[in-house]
Protein backbone atom coordinates (compact mmCIF):
# COMPACT_ATOMS: atom_id res chain seq x y z
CA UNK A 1 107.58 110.99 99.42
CA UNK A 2 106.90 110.31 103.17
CA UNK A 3 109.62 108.04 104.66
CA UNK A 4 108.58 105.16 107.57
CA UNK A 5 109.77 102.38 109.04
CA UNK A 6 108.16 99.75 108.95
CA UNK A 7 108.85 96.60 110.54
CA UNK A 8 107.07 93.28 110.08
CA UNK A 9 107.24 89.54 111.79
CA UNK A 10 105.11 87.02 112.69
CA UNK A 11 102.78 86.21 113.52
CA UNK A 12 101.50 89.64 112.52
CA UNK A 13 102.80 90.25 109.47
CA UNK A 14 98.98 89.52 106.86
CA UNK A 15 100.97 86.96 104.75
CA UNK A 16 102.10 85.16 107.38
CA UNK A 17 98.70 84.04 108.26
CA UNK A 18 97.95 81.93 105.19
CA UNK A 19 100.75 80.20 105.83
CA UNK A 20 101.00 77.12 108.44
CA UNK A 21 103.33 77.01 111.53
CA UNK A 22 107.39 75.85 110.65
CA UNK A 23 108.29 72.36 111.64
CA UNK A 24 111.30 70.60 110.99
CA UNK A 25 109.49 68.27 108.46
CA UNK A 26 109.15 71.93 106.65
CA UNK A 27 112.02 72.80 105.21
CA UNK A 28 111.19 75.25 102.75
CA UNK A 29 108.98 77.53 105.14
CA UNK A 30 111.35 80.62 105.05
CA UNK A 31 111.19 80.53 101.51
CA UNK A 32 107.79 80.62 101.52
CA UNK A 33 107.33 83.05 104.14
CA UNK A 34 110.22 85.23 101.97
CA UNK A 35 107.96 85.19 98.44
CA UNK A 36 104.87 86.26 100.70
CA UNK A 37 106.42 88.52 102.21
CA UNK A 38 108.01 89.85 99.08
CA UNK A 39 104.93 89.62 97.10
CA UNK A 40 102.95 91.33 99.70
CA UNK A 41 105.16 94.34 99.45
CA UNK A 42 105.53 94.17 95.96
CA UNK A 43 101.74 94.71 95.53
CA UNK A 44 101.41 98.18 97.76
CA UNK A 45 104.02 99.68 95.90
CA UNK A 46 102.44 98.62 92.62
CA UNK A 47 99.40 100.05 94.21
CA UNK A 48 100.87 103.27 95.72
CA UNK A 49 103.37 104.68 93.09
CA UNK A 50 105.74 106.91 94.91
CA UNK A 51 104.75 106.20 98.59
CA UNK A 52 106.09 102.65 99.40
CA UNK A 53 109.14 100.70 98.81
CA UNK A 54 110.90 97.59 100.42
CA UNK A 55 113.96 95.73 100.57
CA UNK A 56 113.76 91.92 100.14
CA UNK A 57 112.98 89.23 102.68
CA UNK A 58 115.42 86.65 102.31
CA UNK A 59 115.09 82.94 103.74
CA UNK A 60 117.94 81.89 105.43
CA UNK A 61 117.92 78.06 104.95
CA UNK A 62 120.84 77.95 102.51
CA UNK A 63 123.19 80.19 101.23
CA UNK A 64 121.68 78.85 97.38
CA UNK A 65 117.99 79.79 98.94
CA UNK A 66 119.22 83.09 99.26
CA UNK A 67 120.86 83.65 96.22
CA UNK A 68 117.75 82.08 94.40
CA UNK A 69 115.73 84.20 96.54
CA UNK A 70 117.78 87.52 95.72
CA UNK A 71 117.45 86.61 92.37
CA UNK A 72 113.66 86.22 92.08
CA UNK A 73 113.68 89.23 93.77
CA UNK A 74 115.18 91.36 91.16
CA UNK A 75 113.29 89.91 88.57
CA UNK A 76 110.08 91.03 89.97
């Protein structure tokens, strides 16, 4: 298995452009951004057995919206 490092944030990171701009009336834009994020790696190492894996993103608006967060992540 090849090993990189690979680092993403927006606004360049692909799931990051479906999604619209945080404002403060948006509260629960990191944990959409997270499950994108999440999902979006998720998928290319579905797709490439043996050549990618990732770590969770985790939002950071609450302690419990992490722990939710970490939990949906092992799940999936």
């Amino acid at each position: 298995m090849t090993s990189w490092i690979v680092r993403a944030s927006p606004p360049n990171c692909c799931p990051c452009r479906s999604l619209p701009p945080r404002t403060s009336e948006d509260p629960g834009f990191a944990t959409r951004l997270a499950r994108a994020v999440n999902e979006e790696f998720a998928e290319l190492a579905e797709r490439y057995p043996g050549r990618f894996g990732a770590f969770a993103s985790l939002p950071g608006d609450s302690p419990e919206v992490m722990l939710a967060g970490i939990d949906y992540a092992r799940r999936h």
